[in-house]
N, C-alpha and C. Protein backbone atom coordinates (compact mmCIF):
# COMPACT_ATOMS: atom_id res chain seq x y z
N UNK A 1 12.73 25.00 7.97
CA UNK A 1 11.53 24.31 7.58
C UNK A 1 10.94 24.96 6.35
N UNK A 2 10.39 24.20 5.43
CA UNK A 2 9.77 24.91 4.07
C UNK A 2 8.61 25.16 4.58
N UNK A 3 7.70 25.60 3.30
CA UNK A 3 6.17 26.19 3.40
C UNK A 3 5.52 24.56 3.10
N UNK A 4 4.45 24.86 4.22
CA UNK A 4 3.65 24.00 4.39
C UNK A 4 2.75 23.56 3.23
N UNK A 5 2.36 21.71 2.46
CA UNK A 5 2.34 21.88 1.47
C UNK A 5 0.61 21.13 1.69
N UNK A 6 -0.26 21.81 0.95
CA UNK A 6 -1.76 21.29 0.85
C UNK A 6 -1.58 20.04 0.83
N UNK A 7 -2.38 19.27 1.59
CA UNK A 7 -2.61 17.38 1.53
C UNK A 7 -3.20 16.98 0.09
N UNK A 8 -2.93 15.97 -0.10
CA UNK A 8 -3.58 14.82 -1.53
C UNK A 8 -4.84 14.90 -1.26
N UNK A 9 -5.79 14.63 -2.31
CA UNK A 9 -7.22 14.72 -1.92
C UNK A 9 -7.10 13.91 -2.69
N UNK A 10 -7.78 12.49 -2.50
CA UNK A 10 -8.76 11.33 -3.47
C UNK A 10 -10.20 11.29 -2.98
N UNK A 11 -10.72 10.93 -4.35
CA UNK A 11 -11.88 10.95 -3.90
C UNK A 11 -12.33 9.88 -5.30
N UNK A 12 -13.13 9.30 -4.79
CA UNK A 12 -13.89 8.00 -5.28
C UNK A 12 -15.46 8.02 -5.72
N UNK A 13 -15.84 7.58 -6.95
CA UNK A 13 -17.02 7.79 -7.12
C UNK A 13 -17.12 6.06 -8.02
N UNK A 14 -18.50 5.67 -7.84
CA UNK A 14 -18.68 4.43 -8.64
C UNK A 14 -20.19 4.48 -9.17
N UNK A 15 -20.63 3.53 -10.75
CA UNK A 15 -22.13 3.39 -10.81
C UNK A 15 -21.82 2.16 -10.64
N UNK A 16 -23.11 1.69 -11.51
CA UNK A 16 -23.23 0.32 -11.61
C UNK A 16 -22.10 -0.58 -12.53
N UNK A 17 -21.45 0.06 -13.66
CA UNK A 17 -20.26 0.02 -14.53
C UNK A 17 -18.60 0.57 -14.00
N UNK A 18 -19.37 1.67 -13.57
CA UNK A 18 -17.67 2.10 -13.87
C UNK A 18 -17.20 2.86 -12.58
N UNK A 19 -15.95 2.97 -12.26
CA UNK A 19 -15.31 3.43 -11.05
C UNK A 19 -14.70 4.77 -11.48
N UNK A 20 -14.95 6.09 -10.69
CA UNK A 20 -14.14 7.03 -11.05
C UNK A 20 -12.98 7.30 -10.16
N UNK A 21 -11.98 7.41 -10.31
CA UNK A 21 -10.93 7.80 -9.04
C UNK A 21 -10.38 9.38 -9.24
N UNK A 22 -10.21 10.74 -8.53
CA UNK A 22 -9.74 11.78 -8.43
C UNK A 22 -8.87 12.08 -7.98
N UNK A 23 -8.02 12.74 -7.86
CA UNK A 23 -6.56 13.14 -7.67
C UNK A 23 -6.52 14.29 -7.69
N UNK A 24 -6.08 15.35 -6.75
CA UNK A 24 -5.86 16.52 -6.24
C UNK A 24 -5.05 17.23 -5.47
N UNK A 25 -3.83 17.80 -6.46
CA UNK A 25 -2.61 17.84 -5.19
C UNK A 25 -2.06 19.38 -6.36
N UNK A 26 -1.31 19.90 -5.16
CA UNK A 26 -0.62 21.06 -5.43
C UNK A 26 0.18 21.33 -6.43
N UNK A 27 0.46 22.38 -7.06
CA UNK A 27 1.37 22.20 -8.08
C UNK A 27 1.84 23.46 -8.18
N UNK A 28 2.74 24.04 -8.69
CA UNK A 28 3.69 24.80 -8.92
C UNK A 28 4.00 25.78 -9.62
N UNK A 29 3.71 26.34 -10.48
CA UNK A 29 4.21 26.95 -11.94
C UNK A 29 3.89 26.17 -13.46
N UNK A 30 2.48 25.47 -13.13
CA UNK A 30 2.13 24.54 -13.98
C UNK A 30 1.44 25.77 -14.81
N UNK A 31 1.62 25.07 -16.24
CA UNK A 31 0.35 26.38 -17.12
C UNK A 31 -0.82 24.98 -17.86
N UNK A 32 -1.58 25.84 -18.54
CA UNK A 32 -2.51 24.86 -19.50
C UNK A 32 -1.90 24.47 -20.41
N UNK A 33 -0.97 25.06 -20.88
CA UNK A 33 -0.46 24.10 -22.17
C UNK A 33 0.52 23.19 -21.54
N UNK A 34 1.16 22.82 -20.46
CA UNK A 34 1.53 21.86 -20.20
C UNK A 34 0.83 20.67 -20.10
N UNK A 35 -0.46 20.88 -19.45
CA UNK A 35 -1.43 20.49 -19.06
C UNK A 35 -2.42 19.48 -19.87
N UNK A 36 -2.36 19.96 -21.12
CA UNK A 36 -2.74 19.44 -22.10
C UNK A 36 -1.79 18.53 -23.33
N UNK A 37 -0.86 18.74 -22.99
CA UNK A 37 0.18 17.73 -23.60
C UNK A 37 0.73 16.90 -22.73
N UNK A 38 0.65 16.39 -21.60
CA UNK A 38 1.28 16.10 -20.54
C UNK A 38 1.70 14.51 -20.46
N UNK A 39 0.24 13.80 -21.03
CA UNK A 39 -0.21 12.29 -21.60
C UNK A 39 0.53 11.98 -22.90
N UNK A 40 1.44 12.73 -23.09
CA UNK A 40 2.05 12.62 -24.39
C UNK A 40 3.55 11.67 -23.96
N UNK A 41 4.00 10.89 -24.79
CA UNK A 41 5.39 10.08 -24.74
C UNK A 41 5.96 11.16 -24.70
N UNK A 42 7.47 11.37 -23.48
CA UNK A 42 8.54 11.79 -23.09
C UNK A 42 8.12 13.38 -23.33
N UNK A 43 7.12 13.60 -22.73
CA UNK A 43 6.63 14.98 -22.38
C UNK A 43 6.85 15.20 -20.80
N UNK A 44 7.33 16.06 -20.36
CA UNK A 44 7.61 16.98 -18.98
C UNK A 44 7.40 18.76 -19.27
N UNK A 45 6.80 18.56 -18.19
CA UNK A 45 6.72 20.05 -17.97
C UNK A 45 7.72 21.30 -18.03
N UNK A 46 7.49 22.02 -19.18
CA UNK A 46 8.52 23.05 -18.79
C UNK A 46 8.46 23.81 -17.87
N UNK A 47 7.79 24.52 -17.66
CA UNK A 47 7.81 25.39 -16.19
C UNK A 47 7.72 25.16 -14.66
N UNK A 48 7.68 23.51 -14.52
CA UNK A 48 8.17 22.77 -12.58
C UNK A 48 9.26 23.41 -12.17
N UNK A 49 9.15 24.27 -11.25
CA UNK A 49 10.03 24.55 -10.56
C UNK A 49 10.83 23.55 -9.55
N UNK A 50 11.80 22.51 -9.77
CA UNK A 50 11.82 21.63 -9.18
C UNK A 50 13.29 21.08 -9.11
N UNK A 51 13.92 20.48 -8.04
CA UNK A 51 15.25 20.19 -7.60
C UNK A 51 15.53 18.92 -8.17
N UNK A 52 14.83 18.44 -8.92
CA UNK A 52 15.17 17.13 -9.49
C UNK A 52 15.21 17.22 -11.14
N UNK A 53 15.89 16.83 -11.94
CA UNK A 53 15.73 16.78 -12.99
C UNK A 53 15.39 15.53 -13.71
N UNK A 54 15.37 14.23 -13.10
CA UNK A 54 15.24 12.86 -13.65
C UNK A 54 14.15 12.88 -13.76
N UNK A 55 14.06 11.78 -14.81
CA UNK A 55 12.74 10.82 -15.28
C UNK A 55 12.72 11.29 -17.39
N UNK A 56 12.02 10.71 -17.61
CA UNK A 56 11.85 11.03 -19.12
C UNK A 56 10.36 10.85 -19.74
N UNK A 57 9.84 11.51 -18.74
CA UNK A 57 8.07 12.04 -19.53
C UNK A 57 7.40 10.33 -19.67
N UNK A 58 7.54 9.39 -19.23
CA UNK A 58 6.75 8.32 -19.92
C UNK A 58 5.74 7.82 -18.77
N UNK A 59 5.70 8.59 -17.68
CA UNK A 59 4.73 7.85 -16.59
C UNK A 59 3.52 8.06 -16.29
N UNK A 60 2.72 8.85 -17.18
CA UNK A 60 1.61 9.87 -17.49
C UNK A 60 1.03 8.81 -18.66
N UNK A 61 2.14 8.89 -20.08
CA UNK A 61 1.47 8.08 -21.00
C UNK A 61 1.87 6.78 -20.57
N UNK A 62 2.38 5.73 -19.75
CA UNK A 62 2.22 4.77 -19.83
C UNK A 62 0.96 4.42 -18.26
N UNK A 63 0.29 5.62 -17.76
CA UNK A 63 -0.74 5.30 -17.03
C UNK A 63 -1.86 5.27 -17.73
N UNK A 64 -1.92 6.46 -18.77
CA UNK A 64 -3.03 6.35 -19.89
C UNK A 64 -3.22 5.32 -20.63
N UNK A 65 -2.19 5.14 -21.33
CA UNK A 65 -2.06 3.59 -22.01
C UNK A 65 -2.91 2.67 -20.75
N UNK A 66 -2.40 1.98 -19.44
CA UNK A 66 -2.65 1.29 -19.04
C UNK A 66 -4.09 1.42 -18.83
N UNK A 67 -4.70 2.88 -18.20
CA UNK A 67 -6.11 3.17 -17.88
C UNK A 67 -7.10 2.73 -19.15
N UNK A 68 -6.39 3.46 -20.49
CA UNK A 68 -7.32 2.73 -21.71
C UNK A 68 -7.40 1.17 -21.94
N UNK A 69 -6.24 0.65 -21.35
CA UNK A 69 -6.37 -1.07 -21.47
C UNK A 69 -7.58 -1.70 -20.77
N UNK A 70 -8.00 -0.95 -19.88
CA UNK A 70 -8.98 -1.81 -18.66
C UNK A 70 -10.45 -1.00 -19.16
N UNK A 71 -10.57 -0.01 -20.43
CA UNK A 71 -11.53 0.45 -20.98
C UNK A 71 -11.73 1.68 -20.45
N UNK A 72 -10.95 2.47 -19.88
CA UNK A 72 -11.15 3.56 -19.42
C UNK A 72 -10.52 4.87 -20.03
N UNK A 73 -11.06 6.00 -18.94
CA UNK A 73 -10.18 7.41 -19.78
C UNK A 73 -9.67 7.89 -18.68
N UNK A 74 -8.60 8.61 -18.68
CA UNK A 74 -7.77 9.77 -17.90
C UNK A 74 -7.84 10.68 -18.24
N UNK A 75 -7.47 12.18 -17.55
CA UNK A 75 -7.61 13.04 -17.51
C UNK A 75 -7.15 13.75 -16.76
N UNK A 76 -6.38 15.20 -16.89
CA UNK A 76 -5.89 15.89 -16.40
C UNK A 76 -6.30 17.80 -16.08
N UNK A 77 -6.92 18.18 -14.82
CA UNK A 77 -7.63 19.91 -15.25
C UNK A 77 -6.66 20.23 -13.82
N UNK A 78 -6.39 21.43 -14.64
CA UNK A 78 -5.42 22.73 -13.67
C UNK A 78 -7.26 23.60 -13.22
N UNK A 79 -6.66 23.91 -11.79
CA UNK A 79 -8.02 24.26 -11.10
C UNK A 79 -7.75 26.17 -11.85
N UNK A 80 -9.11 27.02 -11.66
CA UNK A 80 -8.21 28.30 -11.66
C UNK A 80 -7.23 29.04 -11.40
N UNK A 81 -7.09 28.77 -10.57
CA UNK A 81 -5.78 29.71 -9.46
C UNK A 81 -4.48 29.17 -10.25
N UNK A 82 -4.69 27.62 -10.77
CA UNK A 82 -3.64 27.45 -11.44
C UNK A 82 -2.49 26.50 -10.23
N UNK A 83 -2.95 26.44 -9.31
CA UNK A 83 -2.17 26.11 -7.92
C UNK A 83 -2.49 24.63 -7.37
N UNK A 84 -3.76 23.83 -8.18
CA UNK A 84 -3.75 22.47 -7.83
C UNK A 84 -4.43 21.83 -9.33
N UNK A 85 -4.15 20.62 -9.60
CA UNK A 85 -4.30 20.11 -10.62
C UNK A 85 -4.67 18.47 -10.46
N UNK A 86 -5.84 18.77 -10.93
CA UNK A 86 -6.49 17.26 -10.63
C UNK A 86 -6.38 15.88 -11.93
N UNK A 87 -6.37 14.71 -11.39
CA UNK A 87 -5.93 13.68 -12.40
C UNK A 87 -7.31 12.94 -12.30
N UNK A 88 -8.42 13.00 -13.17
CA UNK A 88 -9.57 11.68 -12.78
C UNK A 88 -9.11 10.65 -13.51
N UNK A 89 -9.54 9.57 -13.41
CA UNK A 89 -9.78 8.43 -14.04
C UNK A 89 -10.63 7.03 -14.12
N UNK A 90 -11.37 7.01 -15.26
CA UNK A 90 -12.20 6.45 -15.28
C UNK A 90 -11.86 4.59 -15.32
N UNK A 91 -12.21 3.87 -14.60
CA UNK A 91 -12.23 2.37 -15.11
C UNK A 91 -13.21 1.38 -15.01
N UNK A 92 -13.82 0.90 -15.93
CA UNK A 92 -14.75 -0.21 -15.94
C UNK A 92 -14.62 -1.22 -14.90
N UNK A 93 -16.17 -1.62 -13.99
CA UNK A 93 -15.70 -2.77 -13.32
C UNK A 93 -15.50 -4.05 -14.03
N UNK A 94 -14.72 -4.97 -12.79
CA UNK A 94 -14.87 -6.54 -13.54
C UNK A 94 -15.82 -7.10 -13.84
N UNK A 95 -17.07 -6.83 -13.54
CA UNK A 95 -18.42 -7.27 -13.33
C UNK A 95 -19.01 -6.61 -15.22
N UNK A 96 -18.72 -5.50 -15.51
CA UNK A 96 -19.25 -4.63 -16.39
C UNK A 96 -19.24 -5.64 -17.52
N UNK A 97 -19.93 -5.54 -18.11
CA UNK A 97 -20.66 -6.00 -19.68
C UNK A 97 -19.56 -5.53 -20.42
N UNK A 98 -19.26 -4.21 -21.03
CA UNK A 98 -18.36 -3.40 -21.09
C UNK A 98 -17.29 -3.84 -21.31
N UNK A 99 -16.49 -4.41 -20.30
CA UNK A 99 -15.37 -5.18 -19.94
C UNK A 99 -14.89 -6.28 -20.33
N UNK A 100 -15.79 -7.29 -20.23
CA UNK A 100 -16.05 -8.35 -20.85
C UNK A 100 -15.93 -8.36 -22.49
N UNK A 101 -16.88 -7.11 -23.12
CA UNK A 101 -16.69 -7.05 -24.82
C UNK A 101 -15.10 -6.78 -25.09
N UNK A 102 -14.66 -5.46 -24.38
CA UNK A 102 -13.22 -5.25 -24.28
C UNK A 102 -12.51 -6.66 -24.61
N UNK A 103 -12.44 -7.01 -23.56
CA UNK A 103 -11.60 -8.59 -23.58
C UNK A 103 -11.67 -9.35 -24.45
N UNK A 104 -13.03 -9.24 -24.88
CA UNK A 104 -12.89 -10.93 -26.19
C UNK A 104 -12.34 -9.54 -27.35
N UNK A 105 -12.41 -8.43 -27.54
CA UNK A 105 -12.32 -7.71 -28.59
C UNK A 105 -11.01 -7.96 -28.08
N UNK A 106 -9.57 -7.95 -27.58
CA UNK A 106 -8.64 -7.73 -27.23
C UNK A 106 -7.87 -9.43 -27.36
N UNK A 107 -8.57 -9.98 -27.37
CA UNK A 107 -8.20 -11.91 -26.82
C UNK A 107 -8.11 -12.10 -28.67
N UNK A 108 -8.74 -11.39 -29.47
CA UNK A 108 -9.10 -11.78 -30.75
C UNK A 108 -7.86 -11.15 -31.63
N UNK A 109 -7.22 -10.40 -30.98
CA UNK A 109 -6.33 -9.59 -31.69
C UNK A 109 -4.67 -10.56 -31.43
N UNK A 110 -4.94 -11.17 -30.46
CA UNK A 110 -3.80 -11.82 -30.08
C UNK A 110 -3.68 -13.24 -30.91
């Protein structure tokens, strides 16, 4: 049996505009400068200690991409210890004023 691994933590926050969603899960041998390039096209971590080698860095920037489509921001912070690393992300509701400008600004480009 391996070492027992800390649970996912989400956690949800909303105003009257905008929805925040949090993400909080364990991590490995992560540093800050991974950390900070991470949202980048076909960026992976060098230092994951990890049994898999697939994928090609694009699932980070094509969540960002998608999160900025709906008017929002992402984000990525390594806690101190360095041992869990949280993902927020911000998105406008459907209801939002906000949202609405987005769209015709976006409908106009097409």
């Amino acid at each position: 049996m391996g070492e027992k691994q800390k649970p996912v933590i989400l956690h949800v926050e909303e105003d009257e505009h905008t929805i925040v969603i949090s993400v909080t899960n364990e991590v490995h041998s992560l540093r800050q400068d991974d950390v900070q390039s991470m949202f980048k096209k076909f960026k992976r971590a060098t230092t994951i200690k990890t049994t898999r080698s697939d994928g090609f860095g694009l699932g980070l920037f094509i969540t960002k991409k998608f999160v900025e489509s709906w008017g929002g921001e992402i984000s990525a912070q390594l806690n101190d210890t360095e041992s869990e690393i949280t993902f927020s992300f911000t998105v406008l509701k459907p209801e939002s004023p906000q949202l609405a400008t987005l769209r015709q600004e976006t409908s106009s480009l097409e």
